[in-house]
N, C-alpha and C. Protein backbone atom coordinates (compact mmCIF):
# COMPACT_ATOMS: atom_id res chain seq x y z
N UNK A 1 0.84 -1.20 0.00
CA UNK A 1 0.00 0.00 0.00
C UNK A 1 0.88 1.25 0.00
N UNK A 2 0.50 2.26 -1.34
CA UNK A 2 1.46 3.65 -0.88
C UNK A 2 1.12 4.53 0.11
N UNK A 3 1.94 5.11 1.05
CA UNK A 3 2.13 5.94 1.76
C UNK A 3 0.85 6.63 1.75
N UNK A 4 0.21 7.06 0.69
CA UNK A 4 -0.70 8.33 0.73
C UNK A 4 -2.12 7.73 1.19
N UNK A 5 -2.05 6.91 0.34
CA UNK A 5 -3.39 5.83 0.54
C UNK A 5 -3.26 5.05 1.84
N UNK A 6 -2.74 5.72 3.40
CA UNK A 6 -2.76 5.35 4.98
C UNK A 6 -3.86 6.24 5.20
N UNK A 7 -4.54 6.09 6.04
CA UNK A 7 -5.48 6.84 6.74
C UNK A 7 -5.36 7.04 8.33
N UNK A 8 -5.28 8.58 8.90
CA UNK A 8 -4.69 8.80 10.14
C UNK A 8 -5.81 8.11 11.03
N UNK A 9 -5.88 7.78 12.06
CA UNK A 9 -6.66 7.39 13.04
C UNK A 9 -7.71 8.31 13.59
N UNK A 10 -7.13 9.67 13.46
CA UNK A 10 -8.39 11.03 14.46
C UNK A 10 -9.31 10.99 12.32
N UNK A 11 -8.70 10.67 11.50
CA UNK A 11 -9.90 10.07 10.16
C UNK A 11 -11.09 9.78 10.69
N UNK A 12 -10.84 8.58 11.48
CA UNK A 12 -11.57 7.66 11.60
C UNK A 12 -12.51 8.16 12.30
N UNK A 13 -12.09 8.84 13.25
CA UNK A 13 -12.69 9.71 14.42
C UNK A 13 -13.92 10.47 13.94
N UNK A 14 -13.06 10.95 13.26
CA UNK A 14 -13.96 12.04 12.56
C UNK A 14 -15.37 11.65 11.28
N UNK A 15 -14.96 10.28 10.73
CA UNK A 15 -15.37 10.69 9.98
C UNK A 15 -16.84 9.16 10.50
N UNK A 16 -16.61 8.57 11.69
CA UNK A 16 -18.16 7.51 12.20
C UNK A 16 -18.61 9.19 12.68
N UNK A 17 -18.06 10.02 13.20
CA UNK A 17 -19.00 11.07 13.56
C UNK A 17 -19.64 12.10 12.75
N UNK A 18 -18.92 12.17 11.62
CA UNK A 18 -20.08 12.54 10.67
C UNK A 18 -18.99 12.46 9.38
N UNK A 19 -19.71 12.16 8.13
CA UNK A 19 -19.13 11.95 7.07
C UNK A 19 -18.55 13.16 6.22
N UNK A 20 -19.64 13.82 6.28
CA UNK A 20 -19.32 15.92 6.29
C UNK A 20 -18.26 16.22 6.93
N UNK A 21 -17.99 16.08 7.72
CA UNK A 21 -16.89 16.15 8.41
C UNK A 21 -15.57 16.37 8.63
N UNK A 22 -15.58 15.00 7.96
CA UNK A 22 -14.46 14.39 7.89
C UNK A 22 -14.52 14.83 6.38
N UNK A 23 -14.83 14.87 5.23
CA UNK A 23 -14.86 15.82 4.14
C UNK A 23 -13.97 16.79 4.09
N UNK A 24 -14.74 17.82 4.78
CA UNK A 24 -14.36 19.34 4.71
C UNK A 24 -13.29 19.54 5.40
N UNK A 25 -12.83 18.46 6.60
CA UNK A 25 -11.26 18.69 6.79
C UNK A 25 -10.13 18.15 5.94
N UNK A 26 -10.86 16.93 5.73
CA UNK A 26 -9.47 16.26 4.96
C UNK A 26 -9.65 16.37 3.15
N UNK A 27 -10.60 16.70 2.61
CA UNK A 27 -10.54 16.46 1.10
C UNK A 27 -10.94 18.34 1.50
N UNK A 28 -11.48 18.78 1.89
CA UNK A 28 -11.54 20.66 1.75
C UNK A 28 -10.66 21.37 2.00
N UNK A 29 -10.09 20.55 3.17
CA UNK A 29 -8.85 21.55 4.34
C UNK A 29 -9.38 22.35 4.86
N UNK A 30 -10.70 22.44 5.72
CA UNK A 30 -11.67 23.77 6.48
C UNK A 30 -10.98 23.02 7.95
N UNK A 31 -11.09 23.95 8.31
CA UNK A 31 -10.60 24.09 9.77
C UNK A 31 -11.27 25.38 10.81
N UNK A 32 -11.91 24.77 12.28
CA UNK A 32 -12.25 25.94 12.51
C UNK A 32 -12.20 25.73 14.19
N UNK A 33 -11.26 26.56 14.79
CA UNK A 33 -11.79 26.35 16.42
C UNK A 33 -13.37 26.80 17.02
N UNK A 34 -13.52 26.24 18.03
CA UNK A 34 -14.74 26.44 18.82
C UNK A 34 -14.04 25.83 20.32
N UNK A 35 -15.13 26.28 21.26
CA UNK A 35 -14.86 25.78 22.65
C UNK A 35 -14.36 24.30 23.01
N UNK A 36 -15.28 23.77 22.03
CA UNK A 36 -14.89 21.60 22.47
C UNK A 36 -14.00 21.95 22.34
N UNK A 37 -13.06 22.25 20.70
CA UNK A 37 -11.98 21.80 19.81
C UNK A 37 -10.74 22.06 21.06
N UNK A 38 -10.99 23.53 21.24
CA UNK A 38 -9.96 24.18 22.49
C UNK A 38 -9.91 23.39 23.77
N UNK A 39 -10.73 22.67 23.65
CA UNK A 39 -10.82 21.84 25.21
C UNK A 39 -9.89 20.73 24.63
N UNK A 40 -10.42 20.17 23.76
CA UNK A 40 -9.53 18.65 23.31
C UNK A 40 -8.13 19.13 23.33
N UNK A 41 -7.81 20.31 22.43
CA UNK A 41 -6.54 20.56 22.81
C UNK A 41 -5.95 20.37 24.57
N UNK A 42 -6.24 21.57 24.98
CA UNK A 42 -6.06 21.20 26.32
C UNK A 42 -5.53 19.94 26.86
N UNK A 43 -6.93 19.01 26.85
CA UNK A 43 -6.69 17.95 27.43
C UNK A 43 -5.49 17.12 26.81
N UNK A 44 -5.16 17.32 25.34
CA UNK A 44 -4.44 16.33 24.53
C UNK A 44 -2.75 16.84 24.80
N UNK A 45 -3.06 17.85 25.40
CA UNK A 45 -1.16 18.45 25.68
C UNK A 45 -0.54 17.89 27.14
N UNK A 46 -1.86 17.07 27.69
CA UNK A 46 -1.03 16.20 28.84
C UNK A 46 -0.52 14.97 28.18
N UNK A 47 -0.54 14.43 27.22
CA UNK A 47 -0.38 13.45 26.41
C UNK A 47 0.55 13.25 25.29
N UNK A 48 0.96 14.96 24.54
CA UNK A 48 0.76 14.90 23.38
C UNK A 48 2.74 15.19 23.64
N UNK A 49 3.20 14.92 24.53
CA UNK A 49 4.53 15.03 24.46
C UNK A 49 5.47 13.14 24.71
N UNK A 50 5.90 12.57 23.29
CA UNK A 50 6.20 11.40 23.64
C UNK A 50 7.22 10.83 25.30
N UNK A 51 6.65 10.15 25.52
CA UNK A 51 7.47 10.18 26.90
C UNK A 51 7.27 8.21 27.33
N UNK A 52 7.87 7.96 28.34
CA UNK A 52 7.39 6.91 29.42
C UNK A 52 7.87 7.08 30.54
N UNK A 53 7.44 6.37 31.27
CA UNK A 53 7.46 6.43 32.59
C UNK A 53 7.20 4.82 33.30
N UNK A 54 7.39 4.79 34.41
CA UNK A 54 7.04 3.52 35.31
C UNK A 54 6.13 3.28 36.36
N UNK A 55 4.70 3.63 36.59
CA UNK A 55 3.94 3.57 37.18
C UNK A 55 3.77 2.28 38.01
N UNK A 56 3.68 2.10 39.62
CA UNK A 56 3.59 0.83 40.19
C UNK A 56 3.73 0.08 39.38
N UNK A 57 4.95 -0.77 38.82
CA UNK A 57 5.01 -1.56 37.66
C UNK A 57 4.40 -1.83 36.22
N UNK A 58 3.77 -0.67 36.33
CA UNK A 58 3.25 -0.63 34.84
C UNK A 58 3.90 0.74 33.99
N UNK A 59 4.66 0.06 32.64
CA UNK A 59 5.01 1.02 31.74
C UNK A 59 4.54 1.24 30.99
N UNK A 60 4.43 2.94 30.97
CA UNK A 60 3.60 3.49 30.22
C UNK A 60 4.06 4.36 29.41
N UNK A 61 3.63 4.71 28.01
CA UNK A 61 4.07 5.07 26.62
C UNK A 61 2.58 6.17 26.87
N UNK A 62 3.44 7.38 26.48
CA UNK A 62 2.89 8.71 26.32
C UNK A 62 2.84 8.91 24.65
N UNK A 63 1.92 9.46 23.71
CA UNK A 63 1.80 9.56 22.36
C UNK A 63 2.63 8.71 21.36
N UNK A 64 2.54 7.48 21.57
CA UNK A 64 3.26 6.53 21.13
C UNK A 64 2.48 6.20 19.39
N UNK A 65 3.47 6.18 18.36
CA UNK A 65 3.19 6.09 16.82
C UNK A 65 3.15 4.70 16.62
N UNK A 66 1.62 5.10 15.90
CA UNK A 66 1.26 3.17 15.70
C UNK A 66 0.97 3.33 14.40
N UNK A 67 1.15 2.18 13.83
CA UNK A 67 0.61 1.98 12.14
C UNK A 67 0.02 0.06 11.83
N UNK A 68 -0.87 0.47 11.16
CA UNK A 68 -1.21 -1.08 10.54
C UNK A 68 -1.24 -1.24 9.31
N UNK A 69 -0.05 -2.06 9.13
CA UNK A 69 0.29 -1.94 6.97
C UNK A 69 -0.83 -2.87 6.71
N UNK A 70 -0.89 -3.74 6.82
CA UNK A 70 -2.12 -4.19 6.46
C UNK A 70 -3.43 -3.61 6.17
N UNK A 71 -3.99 -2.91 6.87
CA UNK A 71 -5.34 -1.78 6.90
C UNK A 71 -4.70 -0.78 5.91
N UNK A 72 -3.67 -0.25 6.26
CA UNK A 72 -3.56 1.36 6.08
C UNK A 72 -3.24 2.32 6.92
N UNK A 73 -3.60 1.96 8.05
CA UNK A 73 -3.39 3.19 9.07
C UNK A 73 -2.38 3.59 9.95
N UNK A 74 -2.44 5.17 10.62
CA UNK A 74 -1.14 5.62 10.90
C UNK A 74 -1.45 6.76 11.76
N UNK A 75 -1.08 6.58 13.04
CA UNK A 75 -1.38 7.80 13.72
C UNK A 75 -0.76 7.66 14.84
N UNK A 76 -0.92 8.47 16.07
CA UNK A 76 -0.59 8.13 17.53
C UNK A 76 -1.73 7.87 18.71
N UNK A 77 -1.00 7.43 19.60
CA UNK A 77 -2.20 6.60 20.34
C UNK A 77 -1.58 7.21 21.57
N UNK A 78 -2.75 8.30 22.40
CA UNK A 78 -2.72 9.00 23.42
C UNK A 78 -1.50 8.34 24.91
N UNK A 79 -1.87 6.95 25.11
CA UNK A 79 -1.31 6.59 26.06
C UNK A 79 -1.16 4.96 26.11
N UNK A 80 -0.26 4.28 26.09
CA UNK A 80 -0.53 3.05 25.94
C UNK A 80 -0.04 2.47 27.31
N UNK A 81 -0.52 1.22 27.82
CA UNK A 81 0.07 0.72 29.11
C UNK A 81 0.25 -0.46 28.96
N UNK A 82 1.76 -1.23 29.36
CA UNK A 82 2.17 -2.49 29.05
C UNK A 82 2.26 -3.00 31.03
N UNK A 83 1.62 -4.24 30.94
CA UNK A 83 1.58 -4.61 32.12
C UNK A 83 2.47 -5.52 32.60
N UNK A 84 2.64 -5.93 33.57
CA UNK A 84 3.71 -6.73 33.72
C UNK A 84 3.46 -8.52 33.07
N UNK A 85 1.89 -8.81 33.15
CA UNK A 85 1.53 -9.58 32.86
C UNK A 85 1.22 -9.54 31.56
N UNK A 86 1.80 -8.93 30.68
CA UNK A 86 1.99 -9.28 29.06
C UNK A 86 0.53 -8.09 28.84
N UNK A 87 -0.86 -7.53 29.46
CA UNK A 87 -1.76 -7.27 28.82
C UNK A 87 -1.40 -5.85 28.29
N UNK A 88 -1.43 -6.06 27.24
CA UNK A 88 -1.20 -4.03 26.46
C UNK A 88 -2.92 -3.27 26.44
N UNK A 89 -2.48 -2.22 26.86
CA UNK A 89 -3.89 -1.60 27.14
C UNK A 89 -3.55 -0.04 26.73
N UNK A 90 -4.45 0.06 25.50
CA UNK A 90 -4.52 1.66 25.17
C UNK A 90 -5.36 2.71 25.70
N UNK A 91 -5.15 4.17 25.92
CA UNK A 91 -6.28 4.73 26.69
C UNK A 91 -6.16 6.12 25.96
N UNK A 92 -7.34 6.30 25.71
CA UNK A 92 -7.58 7.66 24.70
C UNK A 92 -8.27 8.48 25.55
N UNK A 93 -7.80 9.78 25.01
CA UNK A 93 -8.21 10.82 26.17
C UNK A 93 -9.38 11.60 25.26
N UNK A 94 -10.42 11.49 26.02
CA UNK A 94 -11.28 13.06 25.02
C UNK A 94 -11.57 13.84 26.61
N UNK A 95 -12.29 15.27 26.02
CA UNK A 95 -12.57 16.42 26.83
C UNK A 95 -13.64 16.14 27.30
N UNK A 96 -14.74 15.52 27.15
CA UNK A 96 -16.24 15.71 27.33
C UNK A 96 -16.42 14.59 28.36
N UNK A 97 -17.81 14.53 28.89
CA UNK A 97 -18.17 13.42 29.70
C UNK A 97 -18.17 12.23 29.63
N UNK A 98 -18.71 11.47 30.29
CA UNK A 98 -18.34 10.35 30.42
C UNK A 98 -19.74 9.51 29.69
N UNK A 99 -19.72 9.83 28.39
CA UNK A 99 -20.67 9.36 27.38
C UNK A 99 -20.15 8.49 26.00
N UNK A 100 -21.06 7.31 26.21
CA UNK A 100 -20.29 6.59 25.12
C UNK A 100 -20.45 7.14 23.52
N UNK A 101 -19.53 6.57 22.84
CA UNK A 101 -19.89 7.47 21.37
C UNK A 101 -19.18 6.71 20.35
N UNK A 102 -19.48 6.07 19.62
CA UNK A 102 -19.38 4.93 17.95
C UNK A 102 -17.85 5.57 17.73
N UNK A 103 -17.73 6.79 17.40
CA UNK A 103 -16.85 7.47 16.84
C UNK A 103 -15.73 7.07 17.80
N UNK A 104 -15.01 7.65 18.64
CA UNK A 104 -14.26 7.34 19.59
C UNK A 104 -14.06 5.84 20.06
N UNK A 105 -14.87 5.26 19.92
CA UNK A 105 -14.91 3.40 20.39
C UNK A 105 -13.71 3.26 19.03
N UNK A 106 -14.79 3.67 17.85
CA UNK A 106 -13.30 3.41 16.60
C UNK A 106 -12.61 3.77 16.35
N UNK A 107 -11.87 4.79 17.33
CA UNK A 107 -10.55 5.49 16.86
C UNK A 107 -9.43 4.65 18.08
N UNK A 108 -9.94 4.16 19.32
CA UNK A 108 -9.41 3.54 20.18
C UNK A 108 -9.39 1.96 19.63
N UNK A 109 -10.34 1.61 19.25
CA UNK A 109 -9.93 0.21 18.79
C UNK A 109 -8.92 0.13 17.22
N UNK A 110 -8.89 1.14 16.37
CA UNK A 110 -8.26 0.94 15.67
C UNK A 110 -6.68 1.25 16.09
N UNK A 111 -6.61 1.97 17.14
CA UNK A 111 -5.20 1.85 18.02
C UNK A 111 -4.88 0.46 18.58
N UNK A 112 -6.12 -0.18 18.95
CA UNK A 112 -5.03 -1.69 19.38
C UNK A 112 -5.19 -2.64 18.49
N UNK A 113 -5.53 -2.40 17.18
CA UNK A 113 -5.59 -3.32 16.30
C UNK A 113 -3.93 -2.88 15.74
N UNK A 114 -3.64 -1.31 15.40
CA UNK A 114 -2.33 -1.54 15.05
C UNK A 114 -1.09 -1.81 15.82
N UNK A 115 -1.53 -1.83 16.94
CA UNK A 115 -0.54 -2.32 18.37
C UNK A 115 -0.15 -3.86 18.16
N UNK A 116 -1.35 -4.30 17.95
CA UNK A 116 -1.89 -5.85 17.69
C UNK A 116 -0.69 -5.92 16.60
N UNK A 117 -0.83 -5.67 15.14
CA UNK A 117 -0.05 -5.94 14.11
C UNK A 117 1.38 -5.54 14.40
N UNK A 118 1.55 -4.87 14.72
CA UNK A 118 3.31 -4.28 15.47
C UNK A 118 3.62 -4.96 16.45
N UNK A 119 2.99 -5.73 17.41
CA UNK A 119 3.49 -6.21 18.48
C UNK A 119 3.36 -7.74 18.51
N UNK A 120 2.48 -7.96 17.20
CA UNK A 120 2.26 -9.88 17.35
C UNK A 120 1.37 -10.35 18.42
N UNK A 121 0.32 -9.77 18.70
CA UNK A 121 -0.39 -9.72 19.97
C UNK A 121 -2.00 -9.69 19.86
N UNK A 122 -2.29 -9.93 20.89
CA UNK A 122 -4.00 -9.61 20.74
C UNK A 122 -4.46 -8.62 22.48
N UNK A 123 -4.80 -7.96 21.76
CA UNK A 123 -5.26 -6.61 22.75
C UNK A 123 -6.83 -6.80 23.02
N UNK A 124 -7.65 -7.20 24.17
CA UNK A 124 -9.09 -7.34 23.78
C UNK A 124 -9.91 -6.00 24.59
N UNK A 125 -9.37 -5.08 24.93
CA UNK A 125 -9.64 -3.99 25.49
C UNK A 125 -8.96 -2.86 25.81
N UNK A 126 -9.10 -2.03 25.61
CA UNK A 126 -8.80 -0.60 26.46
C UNK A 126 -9.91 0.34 26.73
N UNK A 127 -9.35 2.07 26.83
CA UNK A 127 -10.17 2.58 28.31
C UNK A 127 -9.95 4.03 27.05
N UNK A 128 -11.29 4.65 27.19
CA UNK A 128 -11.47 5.96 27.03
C UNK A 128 -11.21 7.01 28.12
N UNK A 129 -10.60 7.93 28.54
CA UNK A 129 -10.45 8.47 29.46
C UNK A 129 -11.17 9.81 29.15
N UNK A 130 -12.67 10.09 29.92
CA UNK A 130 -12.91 11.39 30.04
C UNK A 130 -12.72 12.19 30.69
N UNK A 131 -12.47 13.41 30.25
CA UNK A 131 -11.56 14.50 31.47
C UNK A 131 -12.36 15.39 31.91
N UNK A 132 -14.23 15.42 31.62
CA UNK A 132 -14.51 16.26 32.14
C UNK A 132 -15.13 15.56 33.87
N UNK A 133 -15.21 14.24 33.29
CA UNK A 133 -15.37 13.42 34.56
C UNK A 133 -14.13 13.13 35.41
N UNK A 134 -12.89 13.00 35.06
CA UNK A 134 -11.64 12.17 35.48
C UNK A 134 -11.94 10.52 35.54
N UNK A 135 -12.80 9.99 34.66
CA UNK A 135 -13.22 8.73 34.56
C UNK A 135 -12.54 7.81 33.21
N UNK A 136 -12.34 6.76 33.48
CA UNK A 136 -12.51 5.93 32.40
C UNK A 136 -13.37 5.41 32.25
N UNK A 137 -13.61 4.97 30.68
CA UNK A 137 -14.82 4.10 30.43
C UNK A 137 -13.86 2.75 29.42
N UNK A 138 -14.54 1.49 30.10
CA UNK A 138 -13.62 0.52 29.23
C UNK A 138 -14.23 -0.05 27.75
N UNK A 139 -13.66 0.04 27.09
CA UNK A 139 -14.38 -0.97 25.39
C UNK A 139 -13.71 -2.05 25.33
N UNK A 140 -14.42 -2.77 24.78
CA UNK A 140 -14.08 -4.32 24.31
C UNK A 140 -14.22 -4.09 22.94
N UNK A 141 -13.18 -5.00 22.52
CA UNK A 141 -12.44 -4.45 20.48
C UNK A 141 -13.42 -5.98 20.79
N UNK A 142 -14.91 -6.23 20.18
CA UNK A 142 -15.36 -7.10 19.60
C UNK A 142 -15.09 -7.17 18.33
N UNK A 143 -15.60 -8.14 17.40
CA UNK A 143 -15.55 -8.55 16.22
C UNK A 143 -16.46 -7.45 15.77
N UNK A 144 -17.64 -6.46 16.36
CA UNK A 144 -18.32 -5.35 15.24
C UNK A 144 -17.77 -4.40 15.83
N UNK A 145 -16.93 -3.93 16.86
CA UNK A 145 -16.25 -2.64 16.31
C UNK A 145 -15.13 -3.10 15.25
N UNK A 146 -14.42 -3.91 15.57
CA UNK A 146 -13.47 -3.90 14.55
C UNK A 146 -13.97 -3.93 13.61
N UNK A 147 -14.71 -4.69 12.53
CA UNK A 147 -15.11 -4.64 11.78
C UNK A 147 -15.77 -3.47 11.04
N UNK A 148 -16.10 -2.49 11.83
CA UNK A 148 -16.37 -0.77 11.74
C UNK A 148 -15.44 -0.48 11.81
N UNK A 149 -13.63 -0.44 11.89
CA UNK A 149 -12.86 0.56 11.34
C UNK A 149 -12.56 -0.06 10.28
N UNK A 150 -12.28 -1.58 9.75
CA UNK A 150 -12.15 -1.88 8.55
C UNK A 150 -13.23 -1.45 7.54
N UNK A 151 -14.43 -1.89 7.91
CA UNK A 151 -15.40 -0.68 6.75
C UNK A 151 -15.27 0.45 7.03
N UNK A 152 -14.84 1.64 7.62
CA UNK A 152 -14.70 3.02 7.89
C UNK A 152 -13.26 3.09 7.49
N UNK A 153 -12.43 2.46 7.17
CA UNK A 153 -11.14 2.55 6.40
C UNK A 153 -11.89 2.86 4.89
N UNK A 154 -12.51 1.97 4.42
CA UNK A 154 -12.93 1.28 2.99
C UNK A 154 -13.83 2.68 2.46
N UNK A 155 -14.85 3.30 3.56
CA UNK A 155 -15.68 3.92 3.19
C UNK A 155 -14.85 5.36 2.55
N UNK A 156 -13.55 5.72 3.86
CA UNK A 156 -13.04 6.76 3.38
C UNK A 156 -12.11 6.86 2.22
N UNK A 157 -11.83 5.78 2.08
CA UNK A 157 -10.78 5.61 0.71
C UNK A 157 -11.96 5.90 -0.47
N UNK A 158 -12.94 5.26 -0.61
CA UNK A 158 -13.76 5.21 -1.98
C UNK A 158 -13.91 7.44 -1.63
N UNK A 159 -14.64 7.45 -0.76
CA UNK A 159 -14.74 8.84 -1.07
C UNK A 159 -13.46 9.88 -1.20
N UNK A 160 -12.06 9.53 -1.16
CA UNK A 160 -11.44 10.42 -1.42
C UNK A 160 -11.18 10.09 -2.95
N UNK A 161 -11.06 8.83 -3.53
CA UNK A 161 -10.76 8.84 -4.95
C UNK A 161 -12.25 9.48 -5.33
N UNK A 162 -13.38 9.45 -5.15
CA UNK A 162 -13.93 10.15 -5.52
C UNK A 162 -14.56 11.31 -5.57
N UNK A 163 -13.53 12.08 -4.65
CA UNK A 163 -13.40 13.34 -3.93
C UNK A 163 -14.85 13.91 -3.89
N UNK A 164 -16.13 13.28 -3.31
CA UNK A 164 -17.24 13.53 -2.90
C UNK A 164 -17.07 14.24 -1.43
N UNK A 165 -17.81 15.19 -1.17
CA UNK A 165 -18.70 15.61 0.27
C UNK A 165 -19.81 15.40 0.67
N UNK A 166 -19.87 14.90 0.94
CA UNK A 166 -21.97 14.15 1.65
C UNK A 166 -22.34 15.62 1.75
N UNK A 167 -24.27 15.54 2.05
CA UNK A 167 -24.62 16.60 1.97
C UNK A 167 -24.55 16.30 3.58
N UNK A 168 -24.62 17.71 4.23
CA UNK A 168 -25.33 17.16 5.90
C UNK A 168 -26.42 16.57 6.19
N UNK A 169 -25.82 16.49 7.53
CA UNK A 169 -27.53 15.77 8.33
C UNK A 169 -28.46 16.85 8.65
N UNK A 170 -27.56 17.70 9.31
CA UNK A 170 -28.54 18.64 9.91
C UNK A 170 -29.41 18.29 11.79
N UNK A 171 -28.34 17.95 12.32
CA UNK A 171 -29.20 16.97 13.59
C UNK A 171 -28.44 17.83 14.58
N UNK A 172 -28.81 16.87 15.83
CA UNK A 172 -28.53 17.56 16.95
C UNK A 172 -26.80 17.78 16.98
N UNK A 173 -26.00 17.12 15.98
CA UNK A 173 -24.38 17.73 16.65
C UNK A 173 -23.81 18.74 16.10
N UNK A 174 -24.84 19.10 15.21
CA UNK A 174 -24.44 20.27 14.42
C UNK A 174 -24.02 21.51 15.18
N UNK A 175 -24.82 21.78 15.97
CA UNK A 175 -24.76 23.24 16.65
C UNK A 175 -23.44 23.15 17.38
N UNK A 176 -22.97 22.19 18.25
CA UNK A 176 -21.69 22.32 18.64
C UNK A 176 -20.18 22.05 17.54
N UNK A 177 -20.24 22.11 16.49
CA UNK A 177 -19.75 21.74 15.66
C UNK A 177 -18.88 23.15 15.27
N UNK A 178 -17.52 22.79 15.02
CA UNK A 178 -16.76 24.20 14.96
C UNK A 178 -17.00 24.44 13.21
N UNK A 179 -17.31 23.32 12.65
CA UNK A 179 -17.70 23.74 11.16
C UNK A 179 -18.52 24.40 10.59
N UNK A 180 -19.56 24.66 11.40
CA UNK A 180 -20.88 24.61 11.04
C UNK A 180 -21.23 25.85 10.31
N UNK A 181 -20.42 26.82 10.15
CA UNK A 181 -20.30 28.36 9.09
C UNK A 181 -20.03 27.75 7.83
N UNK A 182 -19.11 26.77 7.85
CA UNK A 182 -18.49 26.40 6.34
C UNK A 182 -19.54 25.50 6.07
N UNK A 183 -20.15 24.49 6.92
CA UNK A 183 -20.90 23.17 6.61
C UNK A 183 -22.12 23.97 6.24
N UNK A 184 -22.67 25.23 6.88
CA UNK A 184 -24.36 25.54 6.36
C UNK A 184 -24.98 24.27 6.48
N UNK A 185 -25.24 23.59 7.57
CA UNK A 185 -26.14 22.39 7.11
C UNK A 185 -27.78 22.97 7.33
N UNK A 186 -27.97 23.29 7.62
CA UNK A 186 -29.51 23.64 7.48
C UNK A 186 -29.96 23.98 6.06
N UNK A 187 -29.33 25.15 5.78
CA UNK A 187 -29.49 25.58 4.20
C UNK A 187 -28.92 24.65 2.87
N UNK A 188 -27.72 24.06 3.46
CA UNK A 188 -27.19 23.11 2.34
C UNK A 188 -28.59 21.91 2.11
N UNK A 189 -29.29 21.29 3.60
CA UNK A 189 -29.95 20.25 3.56
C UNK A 189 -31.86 21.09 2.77
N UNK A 190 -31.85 21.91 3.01
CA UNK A 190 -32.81 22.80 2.89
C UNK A 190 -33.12 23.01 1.51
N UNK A 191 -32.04 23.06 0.61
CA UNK A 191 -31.80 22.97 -0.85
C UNK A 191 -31.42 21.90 -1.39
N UNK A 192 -31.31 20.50 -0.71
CA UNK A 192 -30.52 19.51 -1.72
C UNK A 192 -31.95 18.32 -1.41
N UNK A 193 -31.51 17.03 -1.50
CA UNK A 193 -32.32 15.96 -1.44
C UNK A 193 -31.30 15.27 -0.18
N UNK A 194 -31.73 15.29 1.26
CA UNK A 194 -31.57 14.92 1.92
C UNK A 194 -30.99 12.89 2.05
N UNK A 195 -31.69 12.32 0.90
CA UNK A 195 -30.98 10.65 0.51
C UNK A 195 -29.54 11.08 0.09
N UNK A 196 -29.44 12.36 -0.47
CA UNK A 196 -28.17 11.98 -0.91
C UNK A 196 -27.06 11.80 -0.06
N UNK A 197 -27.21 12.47 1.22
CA UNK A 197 -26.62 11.06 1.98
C UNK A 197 -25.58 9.93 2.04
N UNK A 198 -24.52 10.31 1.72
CA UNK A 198 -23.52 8.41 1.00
C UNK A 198 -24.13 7.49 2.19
N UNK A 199 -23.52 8.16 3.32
CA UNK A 199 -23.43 6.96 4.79
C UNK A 199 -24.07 6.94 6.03
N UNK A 200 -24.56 6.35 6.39
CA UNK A 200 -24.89 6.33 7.82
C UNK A 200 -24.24 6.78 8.91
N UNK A 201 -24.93 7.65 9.23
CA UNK A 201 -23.89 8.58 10.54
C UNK A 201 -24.42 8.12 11.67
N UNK A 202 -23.33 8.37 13.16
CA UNK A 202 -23.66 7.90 14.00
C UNK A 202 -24.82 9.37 14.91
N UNK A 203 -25.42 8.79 15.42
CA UNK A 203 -26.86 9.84 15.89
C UNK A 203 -26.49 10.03 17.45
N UNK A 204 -25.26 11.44 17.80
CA UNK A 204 -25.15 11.26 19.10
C UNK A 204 -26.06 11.71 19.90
């Protein structure tokens, strides 16, 4: 697979949470802060400096670079923890509460799937860490999340060779959405045929 044709992991993120989205950043290049975005920052600069350390016998990998040649993918993975007892456990940090969300389940499991391929291993869980709670929440990499970043690999490749933008949804995540000047989804959906649609978005 060439280089170009990898897909970063916060992709993935972005794009089970809305397909628009993930569009207008990566095939548009729109970019826009808002309050979340500034928060994620925040939270991501306790993380975002590679490091380890030795916690009561557990070593731990600060923004550690993972890739899966196989899939495609290539990004860094917030925090990883190797136990003494062989279990590798990844933990992704977001800003917001302690609410589960499709999007994030697949940006964390596609981190221990490429851990998995780099390390010869099988990873059957890690931990979302929310910071507005100081909580973790744990996921289990079943056979249908994984299987949702390998189709959410597949989905984003067809739409960049065919450099499409979905129309919006127009739903409830819009309003917090730092895009939402460039996206116009009300008026974009207001004028178009709402099927057109490529994908199924997740409905937070």
């Amino acid at each position: 697979m060439e280089v170009d044709d990898y897909i970063m992991l916060s992709e993935l993120q972005h794009f089970v949470f809305c397909s628009r989205q993930w569009a207008l950043i990566h095939l548009e290049q729109v970019w826009e802060e808002n309050l979340f975005t500034l928060r994620g920052q925040r939270v991501h600069e306790i993380v975002n400096t590679p490091d380890d350390d030795l916690i009561e016998g557990v070593r731990v990998e600060r923004s550690l670079p993972v890739w899966h040649h196989g899939i495609g993918l290539t990004g860094i993975a917030d925090l990883v923890e190797f136990h003494d007892d062989g279990l590798i456990y990844p933990v992704e940090y977001k800003s917001g509460s302690k609410k589960p969300r499709l999007a994030d389940e697949v940006q964390l499991c596609a981190q221990a799937m490429c851990l998995e391929e780099m390390l010869k291993t099988t990873i059957p869980k890690g931990a979302i860490f929310h910071h507005a709670s100081r909580r973790r929440r744990e996921v289990i990499f079943c056979n249908t999340i994984r299987n949702e970043v390998i189709a959410t690999a597949n989905k984003i490749r067809d739409l960049r060779q065919r450099e499409i933008t979905p129309n919006p949804v127009a739903d409830k995540r819009c309003p917090d959405c730092s895009l939402i000047d460039a996206c116009m989804p009300y008026v974009v959906q207001d004028s178009a045929n709402p099927s057109f649609n490529l994908f199924s978005v997740e409905d937070e």
